[in-house]
Every structure is written in C-alpha cells, then in structure tokens.
C-alpha atoms as a PDB file:
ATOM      1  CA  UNK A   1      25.297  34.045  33.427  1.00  0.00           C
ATOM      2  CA  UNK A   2      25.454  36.074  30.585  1.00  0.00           C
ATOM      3  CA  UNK A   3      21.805  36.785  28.085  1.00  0.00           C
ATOM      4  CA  UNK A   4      23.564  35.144  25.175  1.00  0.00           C
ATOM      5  CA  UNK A   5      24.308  31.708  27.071  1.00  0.00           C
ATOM      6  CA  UNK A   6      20.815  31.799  28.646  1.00  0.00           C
ATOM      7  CA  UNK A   7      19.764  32.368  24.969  1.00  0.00           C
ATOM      8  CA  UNK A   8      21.827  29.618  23.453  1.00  0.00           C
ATOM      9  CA  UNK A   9      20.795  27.267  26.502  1.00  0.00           C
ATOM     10  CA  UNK A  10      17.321  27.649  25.314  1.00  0.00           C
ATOM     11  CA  UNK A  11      18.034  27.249  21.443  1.00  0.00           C
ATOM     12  CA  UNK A  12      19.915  23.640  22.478  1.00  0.00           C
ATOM     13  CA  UNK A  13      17.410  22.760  24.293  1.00  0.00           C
ATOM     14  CA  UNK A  14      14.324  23.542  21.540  1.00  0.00           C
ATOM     15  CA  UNK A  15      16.452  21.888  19.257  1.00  0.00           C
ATOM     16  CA  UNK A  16      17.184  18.785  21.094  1.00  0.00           C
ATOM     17  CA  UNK A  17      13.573  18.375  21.905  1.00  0.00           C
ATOM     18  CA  UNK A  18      12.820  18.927  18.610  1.00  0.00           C
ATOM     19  CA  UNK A  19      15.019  16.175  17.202  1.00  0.00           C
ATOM     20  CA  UNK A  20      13.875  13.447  20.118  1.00  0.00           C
ATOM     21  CA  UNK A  21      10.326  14.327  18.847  1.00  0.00           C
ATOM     22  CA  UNK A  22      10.931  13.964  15.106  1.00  0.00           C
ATOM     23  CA  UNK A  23      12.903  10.623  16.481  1.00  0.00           C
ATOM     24  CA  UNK A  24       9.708   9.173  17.988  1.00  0.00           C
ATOM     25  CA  UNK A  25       7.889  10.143  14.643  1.00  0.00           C
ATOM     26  CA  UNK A  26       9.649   7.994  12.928  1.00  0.00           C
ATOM     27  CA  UNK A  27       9.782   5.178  15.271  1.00  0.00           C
ATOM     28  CA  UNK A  28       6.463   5.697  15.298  1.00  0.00           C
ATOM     29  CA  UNK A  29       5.353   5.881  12.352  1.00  0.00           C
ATOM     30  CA  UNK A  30       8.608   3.569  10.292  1.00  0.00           C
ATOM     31  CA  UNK A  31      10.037   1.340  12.556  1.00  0.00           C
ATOM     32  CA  UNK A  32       8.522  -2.159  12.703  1.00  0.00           C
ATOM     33  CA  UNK A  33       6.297  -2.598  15.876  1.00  0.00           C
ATOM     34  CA  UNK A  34       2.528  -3.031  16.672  1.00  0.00           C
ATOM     35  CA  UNK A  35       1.032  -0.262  15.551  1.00  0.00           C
ATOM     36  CA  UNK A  36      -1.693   0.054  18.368  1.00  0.00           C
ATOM     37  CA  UNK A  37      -2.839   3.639  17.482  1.00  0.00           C
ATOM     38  CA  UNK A  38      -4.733   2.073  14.009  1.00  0.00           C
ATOM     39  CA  UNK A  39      -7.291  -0.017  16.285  1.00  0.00           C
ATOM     40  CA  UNK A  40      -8.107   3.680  17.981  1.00  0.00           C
ATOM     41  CA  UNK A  41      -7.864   5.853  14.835  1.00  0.00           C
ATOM     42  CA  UNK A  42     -10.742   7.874  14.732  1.00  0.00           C
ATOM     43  CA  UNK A  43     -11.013   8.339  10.518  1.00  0.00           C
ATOM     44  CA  UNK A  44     -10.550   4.069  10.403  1.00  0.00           C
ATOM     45  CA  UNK A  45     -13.741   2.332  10.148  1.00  0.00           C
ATOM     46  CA  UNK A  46     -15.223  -0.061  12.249  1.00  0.00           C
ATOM     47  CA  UNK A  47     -15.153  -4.014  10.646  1.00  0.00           C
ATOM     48  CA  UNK A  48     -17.911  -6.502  11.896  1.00  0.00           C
ATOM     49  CA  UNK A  49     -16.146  -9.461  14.093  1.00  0.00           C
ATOM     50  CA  UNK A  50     -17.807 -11.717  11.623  1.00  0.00           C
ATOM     51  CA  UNK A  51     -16.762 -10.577   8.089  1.00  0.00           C
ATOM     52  CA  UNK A  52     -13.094 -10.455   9.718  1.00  0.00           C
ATOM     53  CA  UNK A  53     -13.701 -14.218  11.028  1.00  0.00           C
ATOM     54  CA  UNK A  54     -15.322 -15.119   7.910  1.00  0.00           C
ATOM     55  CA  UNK A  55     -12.404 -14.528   5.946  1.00  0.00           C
ATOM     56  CA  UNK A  56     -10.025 -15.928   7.778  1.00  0.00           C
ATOM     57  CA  UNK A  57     -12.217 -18.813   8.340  1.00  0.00           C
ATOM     58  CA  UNK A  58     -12.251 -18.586   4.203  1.00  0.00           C
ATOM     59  CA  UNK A  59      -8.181 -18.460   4.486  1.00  0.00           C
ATOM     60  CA  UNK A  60      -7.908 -21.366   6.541  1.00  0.00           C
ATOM     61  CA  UNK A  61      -9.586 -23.915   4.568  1.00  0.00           C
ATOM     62  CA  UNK A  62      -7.872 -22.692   1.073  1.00  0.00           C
ATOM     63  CA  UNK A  63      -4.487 -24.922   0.424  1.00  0.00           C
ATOM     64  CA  UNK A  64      -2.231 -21.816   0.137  1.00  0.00           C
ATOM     65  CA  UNK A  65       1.463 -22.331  -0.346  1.00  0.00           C
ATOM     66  CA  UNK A  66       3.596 -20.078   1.280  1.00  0.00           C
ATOM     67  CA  UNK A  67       6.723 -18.709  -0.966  1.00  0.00           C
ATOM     68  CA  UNK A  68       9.850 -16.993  -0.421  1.00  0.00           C
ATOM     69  CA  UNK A  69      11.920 -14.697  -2.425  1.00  0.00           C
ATOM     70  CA  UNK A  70      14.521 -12.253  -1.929  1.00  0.00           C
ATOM     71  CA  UNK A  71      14.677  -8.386  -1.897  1.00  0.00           C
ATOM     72  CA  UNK A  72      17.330  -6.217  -4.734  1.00  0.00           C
ATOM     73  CA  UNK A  73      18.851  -5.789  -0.899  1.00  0.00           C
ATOM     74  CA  UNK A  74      18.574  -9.289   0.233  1.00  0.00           C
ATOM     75  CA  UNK A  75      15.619  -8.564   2.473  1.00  0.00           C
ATOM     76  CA  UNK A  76      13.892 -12.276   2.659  1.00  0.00           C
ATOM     77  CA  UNK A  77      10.231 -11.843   1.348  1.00  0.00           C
ATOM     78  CA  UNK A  78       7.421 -13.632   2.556  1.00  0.00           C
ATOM     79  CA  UNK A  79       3.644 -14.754   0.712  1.00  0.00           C
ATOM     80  CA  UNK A  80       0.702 -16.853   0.356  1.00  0.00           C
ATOM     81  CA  UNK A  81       0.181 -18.232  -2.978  1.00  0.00           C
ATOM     82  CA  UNK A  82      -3.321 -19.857  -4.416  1.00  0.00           C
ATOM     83  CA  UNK A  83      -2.837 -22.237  -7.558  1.00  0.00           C
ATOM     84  CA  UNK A  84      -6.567 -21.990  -9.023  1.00  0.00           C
ATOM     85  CA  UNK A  85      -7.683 -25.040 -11.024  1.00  0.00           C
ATOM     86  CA  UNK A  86      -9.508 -22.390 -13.375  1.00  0.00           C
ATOM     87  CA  UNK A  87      -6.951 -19.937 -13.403  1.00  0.00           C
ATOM     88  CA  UNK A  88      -4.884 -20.707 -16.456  1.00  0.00           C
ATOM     89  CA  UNK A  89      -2.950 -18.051 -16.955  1.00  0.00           C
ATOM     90  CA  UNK A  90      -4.460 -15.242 -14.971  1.00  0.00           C
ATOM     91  CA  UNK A  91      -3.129 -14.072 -11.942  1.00  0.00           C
ATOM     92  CA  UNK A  92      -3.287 -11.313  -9.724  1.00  0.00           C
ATOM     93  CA  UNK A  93      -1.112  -9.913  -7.257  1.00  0.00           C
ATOM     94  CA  UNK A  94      -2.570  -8.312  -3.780  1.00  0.00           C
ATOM     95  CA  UNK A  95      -0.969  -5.758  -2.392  1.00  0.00           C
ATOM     96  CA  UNK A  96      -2.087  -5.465   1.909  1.00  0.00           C
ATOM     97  CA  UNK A  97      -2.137  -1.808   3.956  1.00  0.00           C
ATOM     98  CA  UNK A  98      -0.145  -0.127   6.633  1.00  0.00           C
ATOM     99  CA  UNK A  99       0.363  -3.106   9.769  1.00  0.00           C
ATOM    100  CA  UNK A 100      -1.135  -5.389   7.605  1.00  0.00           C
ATOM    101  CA  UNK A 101       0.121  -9.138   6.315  1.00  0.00           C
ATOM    102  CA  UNK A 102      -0.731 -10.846   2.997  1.00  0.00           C
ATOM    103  CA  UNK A 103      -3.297 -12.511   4.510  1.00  0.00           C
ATOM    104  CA  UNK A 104      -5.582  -9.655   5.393  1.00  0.00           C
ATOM    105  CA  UNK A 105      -6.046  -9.608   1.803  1.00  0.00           C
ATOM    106  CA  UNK A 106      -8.400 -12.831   1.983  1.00  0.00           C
ATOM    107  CA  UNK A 107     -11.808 -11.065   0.681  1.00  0.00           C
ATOM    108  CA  UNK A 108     -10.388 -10.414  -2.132  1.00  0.00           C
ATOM    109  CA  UNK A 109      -8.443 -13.181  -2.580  1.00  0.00           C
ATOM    110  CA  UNK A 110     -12.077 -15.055  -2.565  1.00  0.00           C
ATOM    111  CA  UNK A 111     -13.282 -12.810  -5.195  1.00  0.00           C
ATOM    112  CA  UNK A 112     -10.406 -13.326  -7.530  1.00  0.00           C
ATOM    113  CA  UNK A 113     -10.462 -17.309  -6.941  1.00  0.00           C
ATOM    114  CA  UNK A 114     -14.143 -17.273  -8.081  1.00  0.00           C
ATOM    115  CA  UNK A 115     -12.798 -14.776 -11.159  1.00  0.00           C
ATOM    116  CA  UNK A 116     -10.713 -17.672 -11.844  1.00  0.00           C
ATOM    117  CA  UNK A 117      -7.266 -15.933 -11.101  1.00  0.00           C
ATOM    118  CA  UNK A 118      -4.465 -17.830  -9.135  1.00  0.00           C
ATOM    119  CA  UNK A 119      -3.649 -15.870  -6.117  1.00  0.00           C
ATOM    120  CA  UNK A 120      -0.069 -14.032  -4.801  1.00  0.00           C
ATOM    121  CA  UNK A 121      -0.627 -12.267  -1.079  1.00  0.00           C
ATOM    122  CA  UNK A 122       2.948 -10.587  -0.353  1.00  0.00           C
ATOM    123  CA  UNK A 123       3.738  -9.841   3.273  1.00  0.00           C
ATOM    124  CA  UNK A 124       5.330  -6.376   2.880  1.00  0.00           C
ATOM    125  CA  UNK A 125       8.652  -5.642   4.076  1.00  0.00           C
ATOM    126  CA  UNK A 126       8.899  -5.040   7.508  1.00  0.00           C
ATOM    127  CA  UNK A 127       5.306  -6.711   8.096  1.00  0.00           C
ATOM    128  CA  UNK A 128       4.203 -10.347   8.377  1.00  0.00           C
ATOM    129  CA  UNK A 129       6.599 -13.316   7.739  1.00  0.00           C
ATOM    130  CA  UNK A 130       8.648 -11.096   5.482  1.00  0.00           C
ATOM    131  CA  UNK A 131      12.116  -9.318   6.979  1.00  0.00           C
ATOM    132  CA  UNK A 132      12.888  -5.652   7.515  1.00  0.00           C
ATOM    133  CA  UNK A 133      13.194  -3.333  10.016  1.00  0.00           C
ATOM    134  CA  UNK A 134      11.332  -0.782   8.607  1.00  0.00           C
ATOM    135  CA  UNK A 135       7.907  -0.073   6.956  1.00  0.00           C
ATOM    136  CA  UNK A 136       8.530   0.806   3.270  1.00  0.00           C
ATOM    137  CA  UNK A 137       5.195   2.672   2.514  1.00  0.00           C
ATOM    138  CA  UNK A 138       4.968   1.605  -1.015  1.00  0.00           C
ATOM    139  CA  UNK A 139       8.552   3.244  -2.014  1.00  0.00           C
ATOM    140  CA  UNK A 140      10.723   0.718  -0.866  1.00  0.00           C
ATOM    141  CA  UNK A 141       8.047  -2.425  -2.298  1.00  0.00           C
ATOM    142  CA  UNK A 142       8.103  -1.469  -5.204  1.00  0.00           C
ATOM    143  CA  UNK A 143      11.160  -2.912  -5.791  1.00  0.00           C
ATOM    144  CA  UNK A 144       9.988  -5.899  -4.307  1.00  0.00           C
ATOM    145  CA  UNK A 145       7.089  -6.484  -6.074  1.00  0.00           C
ATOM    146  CA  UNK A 146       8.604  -6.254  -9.772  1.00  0.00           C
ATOM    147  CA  UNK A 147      10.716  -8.884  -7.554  1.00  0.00           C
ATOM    148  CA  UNK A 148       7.457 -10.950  -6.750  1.00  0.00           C
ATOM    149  CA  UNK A 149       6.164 -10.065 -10.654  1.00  0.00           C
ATOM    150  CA  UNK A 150       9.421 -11.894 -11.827  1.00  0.00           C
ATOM    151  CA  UNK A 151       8.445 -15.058  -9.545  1.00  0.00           C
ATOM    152  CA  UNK A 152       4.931 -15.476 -11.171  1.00  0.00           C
ATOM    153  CA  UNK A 153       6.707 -15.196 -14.495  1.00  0.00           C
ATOM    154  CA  UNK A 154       8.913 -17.564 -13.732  1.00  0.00           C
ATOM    155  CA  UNK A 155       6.134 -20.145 -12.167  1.00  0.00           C
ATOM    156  CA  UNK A 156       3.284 -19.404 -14.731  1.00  0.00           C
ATOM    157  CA  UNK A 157       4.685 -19.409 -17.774  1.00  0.00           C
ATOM    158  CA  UNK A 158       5.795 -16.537 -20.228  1.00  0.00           C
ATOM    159  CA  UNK A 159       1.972 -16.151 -21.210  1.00  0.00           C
ATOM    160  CA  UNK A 160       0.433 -15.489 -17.586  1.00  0.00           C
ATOM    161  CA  UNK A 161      -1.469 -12.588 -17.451  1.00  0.00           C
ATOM    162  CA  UNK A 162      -0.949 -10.425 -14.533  1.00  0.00           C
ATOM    163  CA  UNK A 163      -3.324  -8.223 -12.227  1.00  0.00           C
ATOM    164  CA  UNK A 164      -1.907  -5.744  -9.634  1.00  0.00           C
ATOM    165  CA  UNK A 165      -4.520  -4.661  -6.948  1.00  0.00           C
ATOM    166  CA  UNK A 166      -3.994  -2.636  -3.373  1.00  0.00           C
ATOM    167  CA  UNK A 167      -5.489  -1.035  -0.782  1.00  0.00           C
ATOM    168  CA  UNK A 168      -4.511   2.149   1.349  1.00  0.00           C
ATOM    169  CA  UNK A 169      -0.439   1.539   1.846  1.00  0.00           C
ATOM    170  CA  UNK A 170      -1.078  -1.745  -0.969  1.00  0.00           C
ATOM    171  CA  UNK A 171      -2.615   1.156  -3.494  1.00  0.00           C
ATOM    172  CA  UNK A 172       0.355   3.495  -3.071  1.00  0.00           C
ATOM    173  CA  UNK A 173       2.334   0.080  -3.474  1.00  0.00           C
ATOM    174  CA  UNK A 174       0.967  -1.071  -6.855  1.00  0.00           C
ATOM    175  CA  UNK A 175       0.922   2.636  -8.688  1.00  0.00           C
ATOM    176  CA  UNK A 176       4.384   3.177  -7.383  1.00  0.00           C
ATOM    177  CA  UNK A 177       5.496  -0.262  -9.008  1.00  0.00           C
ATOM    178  CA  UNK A 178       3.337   0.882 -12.422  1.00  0.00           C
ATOM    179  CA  UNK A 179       6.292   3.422 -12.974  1.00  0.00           C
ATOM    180  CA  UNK A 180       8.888   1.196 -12.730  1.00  0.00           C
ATOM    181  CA  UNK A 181       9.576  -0.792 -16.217  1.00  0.00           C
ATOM    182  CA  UNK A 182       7.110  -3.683 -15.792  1.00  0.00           C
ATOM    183  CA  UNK A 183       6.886  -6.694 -18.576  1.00  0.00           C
ATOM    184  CA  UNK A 184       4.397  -7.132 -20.949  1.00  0.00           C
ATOM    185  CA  UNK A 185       2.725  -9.820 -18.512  1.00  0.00           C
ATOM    186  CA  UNK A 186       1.325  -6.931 -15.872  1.00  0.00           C
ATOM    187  CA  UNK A 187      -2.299  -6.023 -17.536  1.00  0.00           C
ATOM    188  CA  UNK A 188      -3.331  -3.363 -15.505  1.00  0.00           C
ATOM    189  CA  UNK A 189      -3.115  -2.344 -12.015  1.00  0.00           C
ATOM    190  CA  UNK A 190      -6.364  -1.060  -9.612  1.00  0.00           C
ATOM    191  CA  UNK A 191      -5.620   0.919  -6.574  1.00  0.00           C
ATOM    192  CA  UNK A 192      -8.174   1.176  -3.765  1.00  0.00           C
ATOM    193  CA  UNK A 193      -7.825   4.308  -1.750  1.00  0.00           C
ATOM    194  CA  UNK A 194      -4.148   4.661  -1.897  1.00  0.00           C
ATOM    195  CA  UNK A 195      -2.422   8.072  -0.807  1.00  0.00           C
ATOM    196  CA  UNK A 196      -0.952  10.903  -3.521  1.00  0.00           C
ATOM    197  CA  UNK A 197       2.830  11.008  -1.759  1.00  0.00           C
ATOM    198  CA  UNK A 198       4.278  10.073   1.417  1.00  0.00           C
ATOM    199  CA  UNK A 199       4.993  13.525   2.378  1.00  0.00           C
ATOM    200  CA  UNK A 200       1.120  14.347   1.680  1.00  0.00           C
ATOM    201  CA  UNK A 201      -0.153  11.522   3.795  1.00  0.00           C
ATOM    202  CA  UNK A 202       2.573  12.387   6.473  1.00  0.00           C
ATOM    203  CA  UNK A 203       1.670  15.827   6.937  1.00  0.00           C
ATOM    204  CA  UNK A 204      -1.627  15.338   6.745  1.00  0.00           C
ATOM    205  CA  UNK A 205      -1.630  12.644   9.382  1.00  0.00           C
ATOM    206  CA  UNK A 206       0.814  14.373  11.659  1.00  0.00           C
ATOM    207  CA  UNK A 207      -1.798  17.492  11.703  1.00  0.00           C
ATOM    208  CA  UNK A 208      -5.048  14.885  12.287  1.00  0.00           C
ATOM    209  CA  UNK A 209      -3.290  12.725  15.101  1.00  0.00           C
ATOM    210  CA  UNK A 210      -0.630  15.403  16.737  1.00  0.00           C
ATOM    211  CA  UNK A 211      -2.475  18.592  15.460  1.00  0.00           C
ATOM    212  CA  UNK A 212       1.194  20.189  14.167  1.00  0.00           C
ATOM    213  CA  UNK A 213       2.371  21.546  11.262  1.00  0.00           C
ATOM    214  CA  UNK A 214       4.191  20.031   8.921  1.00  0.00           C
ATOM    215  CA  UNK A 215       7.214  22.108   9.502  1.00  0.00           C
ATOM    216  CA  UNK A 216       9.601  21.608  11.196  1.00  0.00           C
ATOM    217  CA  UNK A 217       8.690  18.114  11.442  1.00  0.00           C
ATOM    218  CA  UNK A 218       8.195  16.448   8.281  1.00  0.00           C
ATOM    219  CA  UNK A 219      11.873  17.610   7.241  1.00  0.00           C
ATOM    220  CA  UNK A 220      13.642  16.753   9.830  1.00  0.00           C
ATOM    221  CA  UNK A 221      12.143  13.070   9.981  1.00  0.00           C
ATOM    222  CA  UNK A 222      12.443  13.076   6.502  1.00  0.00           C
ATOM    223  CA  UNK A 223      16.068  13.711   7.311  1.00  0.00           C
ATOM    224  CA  UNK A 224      15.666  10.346   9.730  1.00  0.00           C
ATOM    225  CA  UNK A 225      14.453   8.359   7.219  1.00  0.00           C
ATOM    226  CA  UNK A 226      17.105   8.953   4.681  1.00  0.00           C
ATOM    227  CA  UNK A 227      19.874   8.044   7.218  1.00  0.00           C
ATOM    228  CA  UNK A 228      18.199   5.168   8.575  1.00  0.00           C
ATOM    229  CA  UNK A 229      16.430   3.819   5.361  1.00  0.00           C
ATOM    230  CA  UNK A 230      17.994   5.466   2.504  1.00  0.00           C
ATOM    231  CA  UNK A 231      15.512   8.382   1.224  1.00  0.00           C
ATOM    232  CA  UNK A 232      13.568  11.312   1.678  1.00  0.00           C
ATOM    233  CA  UNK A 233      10.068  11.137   1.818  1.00  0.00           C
ATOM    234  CA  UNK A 234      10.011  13.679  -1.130  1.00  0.00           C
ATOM    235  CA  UNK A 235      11.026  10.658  -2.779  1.00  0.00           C
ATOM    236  CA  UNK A 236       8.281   8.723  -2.442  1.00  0.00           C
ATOM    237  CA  UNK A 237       5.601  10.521  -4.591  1.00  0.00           C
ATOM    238  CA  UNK A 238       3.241   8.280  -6.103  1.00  0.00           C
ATOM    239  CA  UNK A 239       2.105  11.177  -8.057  1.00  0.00           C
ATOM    240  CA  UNK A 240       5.727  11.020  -9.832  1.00  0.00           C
ATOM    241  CA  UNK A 241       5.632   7.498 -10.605  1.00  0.00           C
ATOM    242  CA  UNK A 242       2.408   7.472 -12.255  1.00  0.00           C
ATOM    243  CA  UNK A 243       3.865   9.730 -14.995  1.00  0.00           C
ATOM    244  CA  UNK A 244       6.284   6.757 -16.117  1.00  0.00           C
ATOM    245  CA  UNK A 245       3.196   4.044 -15.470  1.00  0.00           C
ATOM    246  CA  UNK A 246       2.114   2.708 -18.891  1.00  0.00           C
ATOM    247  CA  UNK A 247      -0.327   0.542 -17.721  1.00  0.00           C
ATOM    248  CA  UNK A 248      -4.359   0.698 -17.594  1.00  0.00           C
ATOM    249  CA  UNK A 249      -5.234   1.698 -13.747  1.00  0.00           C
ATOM    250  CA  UNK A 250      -8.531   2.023 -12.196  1.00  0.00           C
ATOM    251  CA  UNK A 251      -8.846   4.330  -8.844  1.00  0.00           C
ATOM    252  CA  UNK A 252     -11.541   3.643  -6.294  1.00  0.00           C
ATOM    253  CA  UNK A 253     -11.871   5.323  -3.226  1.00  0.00           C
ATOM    254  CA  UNK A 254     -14.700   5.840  -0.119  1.00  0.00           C
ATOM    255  CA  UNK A 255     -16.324   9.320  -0.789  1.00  0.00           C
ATOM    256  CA  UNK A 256     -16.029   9.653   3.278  1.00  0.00           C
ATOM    257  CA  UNK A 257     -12.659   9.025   3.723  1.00  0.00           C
ATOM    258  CA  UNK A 258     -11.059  10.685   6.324  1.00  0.00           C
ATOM    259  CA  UNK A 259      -7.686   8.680   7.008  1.00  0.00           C
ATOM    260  CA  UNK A 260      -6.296   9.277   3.049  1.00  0.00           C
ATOM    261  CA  UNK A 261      -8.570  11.955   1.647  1.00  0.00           C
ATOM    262  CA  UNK A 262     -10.948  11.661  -1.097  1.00  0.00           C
ATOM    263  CA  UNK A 263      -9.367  14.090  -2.483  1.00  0.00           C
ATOM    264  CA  UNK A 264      -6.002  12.354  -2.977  1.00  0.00           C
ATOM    265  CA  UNK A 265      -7.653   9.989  -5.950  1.00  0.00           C
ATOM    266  CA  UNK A 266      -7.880  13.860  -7.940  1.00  0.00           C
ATOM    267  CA  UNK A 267      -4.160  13.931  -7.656  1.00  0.00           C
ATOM    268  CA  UNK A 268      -3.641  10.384  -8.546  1.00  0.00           C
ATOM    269  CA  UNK A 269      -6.338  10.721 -11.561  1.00  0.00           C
ATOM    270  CA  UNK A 270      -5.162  13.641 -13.000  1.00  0.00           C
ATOM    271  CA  UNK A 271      -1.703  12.127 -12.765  1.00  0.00           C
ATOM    272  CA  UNK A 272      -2.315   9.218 -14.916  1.00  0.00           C
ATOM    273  CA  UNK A 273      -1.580   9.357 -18.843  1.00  0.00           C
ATOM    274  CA  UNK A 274      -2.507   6.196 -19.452  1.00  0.00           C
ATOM    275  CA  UNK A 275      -5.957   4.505 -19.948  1.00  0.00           C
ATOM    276  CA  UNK A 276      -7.513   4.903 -16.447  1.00  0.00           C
ATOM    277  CA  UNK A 277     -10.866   4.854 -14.617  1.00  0.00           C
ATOM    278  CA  UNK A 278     -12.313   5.759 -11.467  1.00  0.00           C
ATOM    279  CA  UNK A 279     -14.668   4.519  -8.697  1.00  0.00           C
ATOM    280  CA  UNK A 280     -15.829   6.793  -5.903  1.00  0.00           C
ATOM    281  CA  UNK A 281     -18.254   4.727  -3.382  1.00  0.00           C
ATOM    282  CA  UNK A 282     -20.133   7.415  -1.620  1.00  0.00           C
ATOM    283  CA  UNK A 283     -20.804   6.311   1.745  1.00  0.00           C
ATOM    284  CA  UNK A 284     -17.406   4.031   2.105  1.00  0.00           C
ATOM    285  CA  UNK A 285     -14.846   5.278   4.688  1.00  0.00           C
ATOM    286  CA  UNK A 286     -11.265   4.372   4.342  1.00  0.00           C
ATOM    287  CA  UNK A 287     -10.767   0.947   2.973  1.00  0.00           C
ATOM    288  CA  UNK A 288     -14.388  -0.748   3.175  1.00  0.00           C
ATOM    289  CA  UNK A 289     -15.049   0.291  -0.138  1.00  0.00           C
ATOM    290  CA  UNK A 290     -15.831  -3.306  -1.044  1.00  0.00           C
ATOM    291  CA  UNK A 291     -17.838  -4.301   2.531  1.00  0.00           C
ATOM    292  CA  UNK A 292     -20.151  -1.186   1.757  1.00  0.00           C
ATOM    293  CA  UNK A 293     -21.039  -1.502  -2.216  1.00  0.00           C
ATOM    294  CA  UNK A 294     -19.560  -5.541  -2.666  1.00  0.00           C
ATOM    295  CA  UNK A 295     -21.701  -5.979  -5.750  1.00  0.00           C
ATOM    296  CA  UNK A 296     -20.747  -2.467  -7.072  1.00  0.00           C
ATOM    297  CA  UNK A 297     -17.436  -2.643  -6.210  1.00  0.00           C
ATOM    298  CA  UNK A 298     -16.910  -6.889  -7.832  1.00  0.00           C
ATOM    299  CA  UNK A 299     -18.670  -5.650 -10.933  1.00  0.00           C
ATOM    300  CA  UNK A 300     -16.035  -2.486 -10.861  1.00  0.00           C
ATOM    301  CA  UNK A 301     -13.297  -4.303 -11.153  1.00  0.00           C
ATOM    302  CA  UNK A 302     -14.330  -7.807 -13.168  1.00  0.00           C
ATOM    303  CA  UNK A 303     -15.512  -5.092 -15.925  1.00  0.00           C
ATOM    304  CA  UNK A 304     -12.098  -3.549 -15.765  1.00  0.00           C
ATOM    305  CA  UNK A 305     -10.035  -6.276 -15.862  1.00  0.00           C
ATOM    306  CA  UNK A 306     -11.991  -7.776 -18.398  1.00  0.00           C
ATOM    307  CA  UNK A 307     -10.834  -5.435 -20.937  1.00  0.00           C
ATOM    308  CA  UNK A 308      -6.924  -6.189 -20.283  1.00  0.00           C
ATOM    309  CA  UNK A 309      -7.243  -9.798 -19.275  1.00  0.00           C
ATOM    310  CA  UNK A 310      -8.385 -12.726 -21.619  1.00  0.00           C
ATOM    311  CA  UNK A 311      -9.881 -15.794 -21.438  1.00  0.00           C
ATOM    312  CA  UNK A 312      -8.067 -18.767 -22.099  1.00  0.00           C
END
C-alpha cells in the first residue's frame, strides 16, 4: 500500500475520532440528560442534607401555582409562581443553574416572600417540567424570559415592579436577557456567579474536566451546536449583551470559585455601562454565596433593590 494512502488512512481516522469526540461533548455537555458528573465535580461545593431538605420542606408547604407559557419557537415553558399577600406590585423573577429546575431556587424564593415580592421560578428549557431537547445556557432563555417578563406584566398589572436574579447558568441567564429591549417594569437585575461567555466557560471546563485544549474542540462542537441548535457558542457572550443592558445590575460571586472563576465577575463588571455593583464573598465556592455569608449576602441585595424598587 502506497505512503500516501497509509497517510490519508491515518488523517480519516484522526479526523473521525475527532468529530465522535466533539459529538459526545456536546451530548454531554447540551443534550438533555442527567447530568451525573455535577454531583462528582470537584470545584462544586458540598450542600448540607438539611439546608437542601429544609427548603424543599419550605417549597412544599408554600401554595405555588404552576404556569405555562410558550417559547418565540413554541417550546412549552414550565414555572412555579408565589402570589404574596404583601407583595403588591413587586415581583421578582429567579433564574435556576445548569441541571437545575425552578424549584431549586426555593432559598431564595423564602427570602424574597419575606421581602414582600411575589415569586416566578422558571424551569429552563430543556430542564424541569419545561420542553426542549437541549440546554440553552442562558442564550437561548433569554428569549424566554422577556417571554416569562411579558406574563407577569400581563398578570400584575402595568405598574408591577420587576426583579431579575440568577445563579451560575441563571446569572448568565438574567444579564443575557438585560441586553435584550426589556420594559420599563424590569428594575434591575443581580447575577450570582454567572460565567463571562459560553465559549469562556466551555474552554475552561473542557481543560478542568478533560485536561484539553480548547482547540480543536471548542470549534468543532461549536460547529455541533449551530446545526443542531441554531448558533455558535461565539454567540453566546454575556460580555456582549451587557453592552446593550440598560438596567442597574449587581454582581456577586464566591472569592474561591473554582467551577466559573472569580475572575469572570472582572469581565462582567467592567462590561457593564450602566449603574452596577459588586459583591465578592471571600470564602464562598461556586454558588453558596448566600449559605456562607446569608446575612451579608440578604442585606446585599435588599439594599440594592431598594434603590430601584418602591414601596407601595
């Protein structure tokens, strides 16, 4: 057999193993399926069996309606929705992370009842009761939640007074939706450890869990997702959509986080050109901001939202 067909044998052969890899990547990392490898992650923090119980316990005995919208693309969405007596016309929309539902977002949900807000937990597409195939990762909800904006419009009044708040995949969610054009209603949107861009937080995880550079890899299951979901992850910068956002946003994240880096909240800060604040907890890892400094971390964001969001 000649050199040149041994050669090209080889090159087919790198190349086809290189696209079934990049083809688990994303089936790993987009498709919707139990993401086991979160519950092993090294860089995610360990949560005490009773705070987790506690809040669902919390869930449970709350009389939470569940709603129902629809996607731009027809996608049925699914939530939890808390009418508080004191509310009024404040409400506040909770955005949950990567394999998460709506209801993981119960803490805080507890924190804004007492704040006197009426509650919205989305499921995500392509997590929870909600439909979809595929994990958007903030680009694709954002969409959706100017979609779930409209519905508390439409149900509160023209005068409610709207909070967005995330964390990790929920905090890319809610600064992605600040650049679309939001109404008048949305006040201000806080972001709890959310990641700069998709690409960022792709690379970086692909090089933490798989130890391999972003290249080749990143492109070509970029290349994936734009066939199979309908963009490139260059797309989905949250750093980009911050420079349409108009709206007040405060940044917290754990000074030891290892799963998004701390120093992703830089990028985001230094992206933002409107009013904005930020919150670094020093000893939180990724996403127990609030479990490590609660009182800190309440005060944070009651102060914050205080300035945007009136009485009455």
């Amino acid at each position: 057999m000649p050199v040149w067909s041994i050669a090209l044998i080889a090159v087919c052969g790198v190349a086809a193993l290189l696209i079934f890899f990049c083809l688990y990547l994303y089936r790993f990392a987009f498709v919707r399926n139990r993401k086991m490898f979160m519950n092993l992650h090294s860089d995610m923090p360990h949560v005490d069996a009773s705070v987790i119980r506690e809040a669902q316990e919390w869930f449970r005995s709350q009389p939470f309606e569940q709603v129902k919208i629809r996607a731009e693309d027809g996608i049925p969405l699914h939530g939890h929705y808390l009418e508080t007596p004191s509310a009024g016309n404040k409400a506040v929309i909770l955005a949950h992370g990567y394999s998460g539902q709506g209801e993981d977002m119960a803490i805080l949900a507890r924190i804004y009842k007492e704040m006197g807000y009426a509650v919205l937990m989305p499921d995500n597409r392509g997590h929870g009761g909600s439909g979809g195939r595929y994990i958007g990762f903030g680009w694709k909800d954002r969409k959706d939640y100017v979609r779930w904006i409209d519905y508390l419009i439409k149900r509160k009044g023209d005068d409610v007074q709207i909070v967005l708040h995330g964390v990790s995949m929920g905090g890319g969610t809610v600064l992605m939706t600040g650049g679309e054009p939001l109404p008048p209603q949305v006040k201000c949107i806080i972001s709890d450890c959310a990641y700069s861009s998709l690409k960022g937080i792709l690379s970086y995880q692909l090089k933490k869990l798989f130890r391999l550079p972003s290249f080749p890899f990143i492109p070509l299951t970029s290349l994936i997702c734009k066939l199979s979901s309908g963009y490139f992850f260059g797309e989905a910068s949250v750093v980009r959509q911050l420079g349409h956002n108009s709206k007040p946003v405060l940044l917290i994240h754990g000074g030891e986080d290892t799963f998004v880096p701390t120093s992703m909240v830089n990028e985001l800060y230094d992206a933002i050109r409107s009013a904005k604040e930020r919150l670094i907890v020093p000893k939180a890892q990724h996403g127990n901001s609030l479990l490590i400094d609660p009182e800190g971390y309440r005060n944070a964001i009651a102060r914050f939202t205080g300035r945007y969001v009136t009485d009455g």
